[in-house]
C-alpha atoms as a PDB file:
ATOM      1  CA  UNK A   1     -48.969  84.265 120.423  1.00  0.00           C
ATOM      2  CA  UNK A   2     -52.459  82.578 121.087  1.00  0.00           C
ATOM      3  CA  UNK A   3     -53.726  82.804 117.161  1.00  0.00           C
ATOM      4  CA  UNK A   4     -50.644  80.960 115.251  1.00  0.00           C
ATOM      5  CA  UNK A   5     -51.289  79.665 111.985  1.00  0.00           C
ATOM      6  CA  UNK A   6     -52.513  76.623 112.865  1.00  0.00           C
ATOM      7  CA  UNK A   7     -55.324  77.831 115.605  1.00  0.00           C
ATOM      8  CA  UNK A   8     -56.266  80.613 113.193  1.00  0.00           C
ATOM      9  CA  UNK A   9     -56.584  77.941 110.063  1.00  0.00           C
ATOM     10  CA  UNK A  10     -58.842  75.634 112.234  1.00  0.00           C
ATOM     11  CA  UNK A  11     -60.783  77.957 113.925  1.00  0.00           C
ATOM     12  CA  UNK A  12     -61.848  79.768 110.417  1.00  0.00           C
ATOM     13  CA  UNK A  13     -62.299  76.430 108.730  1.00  0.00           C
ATOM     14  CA  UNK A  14     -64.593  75.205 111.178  1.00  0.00           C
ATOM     15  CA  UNK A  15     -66.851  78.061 111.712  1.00  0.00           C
ATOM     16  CA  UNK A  16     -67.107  78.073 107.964  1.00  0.00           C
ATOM     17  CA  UNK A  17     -68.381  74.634 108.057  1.00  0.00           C
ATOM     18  CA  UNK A  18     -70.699  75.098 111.263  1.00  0.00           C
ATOM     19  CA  UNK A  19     -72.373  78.594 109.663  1.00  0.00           C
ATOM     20  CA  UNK A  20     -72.417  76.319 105.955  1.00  0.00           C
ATOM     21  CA  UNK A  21     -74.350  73.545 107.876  1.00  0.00           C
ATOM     22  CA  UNK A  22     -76.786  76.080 109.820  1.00  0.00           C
ATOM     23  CA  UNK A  23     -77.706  77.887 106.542  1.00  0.00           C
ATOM     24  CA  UNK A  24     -78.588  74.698 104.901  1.00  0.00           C
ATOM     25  CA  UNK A  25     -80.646  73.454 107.643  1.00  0.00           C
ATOM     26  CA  UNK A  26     -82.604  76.794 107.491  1.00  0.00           C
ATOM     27  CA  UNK A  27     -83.071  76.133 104.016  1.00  0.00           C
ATOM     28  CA  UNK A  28     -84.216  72.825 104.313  1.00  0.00           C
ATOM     29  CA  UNK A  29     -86.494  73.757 107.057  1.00  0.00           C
ATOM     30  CA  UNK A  30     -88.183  76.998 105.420  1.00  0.00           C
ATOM     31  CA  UNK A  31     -88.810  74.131 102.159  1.00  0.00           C
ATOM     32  CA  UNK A  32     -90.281  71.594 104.494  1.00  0.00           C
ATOM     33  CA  UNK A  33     -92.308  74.096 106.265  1.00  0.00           C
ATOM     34  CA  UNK A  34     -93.600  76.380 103.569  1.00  0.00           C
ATOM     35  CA  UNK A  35     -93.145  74.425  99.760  1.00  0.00           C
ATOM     36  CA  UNK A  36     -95.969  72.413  97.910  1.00  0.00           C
ATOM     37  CA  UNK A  37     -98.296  70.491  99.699  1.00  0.00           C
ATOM     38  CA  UNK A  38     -97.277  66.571  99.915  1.00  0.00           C
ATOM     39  CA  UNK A  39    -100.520  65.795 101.472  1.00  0.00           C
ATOM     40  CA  UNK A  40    -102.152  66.529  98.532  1.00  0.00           C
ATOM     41  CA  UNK A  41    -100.378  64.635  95.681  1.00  0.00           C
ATOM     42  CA  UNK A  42     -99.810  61.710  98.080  1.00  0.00           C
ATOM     43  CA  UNK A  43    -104.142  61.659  98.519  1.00  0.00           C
ATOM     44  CA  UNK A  44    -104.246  62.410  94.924  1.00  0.00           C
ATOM     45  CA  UNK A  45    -101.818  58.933  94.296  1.00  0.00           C
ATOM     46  CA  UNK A  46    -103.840  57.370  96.530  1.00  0.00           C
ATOM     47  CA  UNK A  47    -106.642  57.587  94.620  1.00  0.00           C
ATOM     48  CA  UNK A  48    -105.202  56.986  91.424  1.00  0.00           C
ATOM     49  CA  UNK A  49    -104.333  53.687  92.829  1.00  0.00           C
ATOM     50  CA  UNK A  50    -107.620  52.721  94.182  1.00  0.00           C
ATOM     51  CA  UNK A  51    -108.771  53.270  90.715  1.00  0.00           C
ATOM     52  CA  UNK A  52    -106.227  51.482  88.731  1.00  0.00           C
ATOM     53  CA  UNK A  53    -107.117  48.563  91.156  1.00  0.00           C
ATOM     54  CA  UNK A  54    -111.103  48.843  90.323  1.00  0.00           C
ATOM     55  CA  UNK A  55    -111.896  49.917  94.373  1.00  0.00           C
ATOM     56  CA  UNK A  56    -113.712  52.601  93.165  1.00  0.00           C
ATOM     57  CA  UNK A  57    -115.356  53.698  89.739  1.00  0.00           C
ATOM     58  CA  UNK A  58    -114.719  56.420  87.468  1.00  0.00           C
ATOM     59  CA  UNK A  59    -117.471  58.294  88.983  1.00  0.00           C
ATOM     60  CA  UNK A  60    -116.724  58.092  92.352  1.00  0.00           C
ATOM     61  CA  UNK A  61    -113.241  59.165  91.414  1.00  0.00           C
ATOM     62  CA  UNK A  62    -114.155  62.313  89.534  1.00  0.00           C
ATOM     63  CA  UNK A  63    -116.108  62.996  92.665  1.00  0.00           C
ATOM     64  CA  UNK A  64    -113.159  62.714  95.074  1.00  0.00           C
ATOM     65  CA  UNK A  65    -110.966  64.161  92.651  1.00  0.00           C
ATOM     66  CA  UNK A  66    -112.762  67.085  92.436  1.00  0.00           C
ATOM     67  CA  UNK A  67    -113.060  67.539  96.090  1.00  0.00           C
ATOM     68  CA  UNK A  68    -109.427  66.990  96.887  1.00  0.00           C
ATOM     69  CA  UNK A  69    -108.215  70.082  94.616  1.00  0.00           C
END
């Protein structure tokens, strides 16, 4: 017999773990690709930053606040 219990037990085990794996990466992937916009809040932290460290005043950080949403 080619499919004892031990070939059979493997076999199933690891294609359970190899389709697990490929589901999560498409997951991941369709997150990465598609979710909220890092670029966004990271430019937005940015210029938080550059205010809390008196770069730029209040004004010009409405101003470039408003323009980044």
């Amino acid at each position: 017999m080619l499919m004892g219990r031990g070939y059979m037990g493997f076999s199933m085990g690891l294609g359970f773990i190899l389709m697990l794996v490929f589901w999560v990466a498409v997951i991941w992937l369709i997150f990465e690709l598609f979710g909220k916009g890092h670029e966004k809040t990271d430019s937005l932290e940015i210029l938080k930053s550059r205010f809390a460290r008196g770069e730029i005043n209040k004004r010009q950080f409405e101003q470039m606040k408003k323009e980044l949403l």
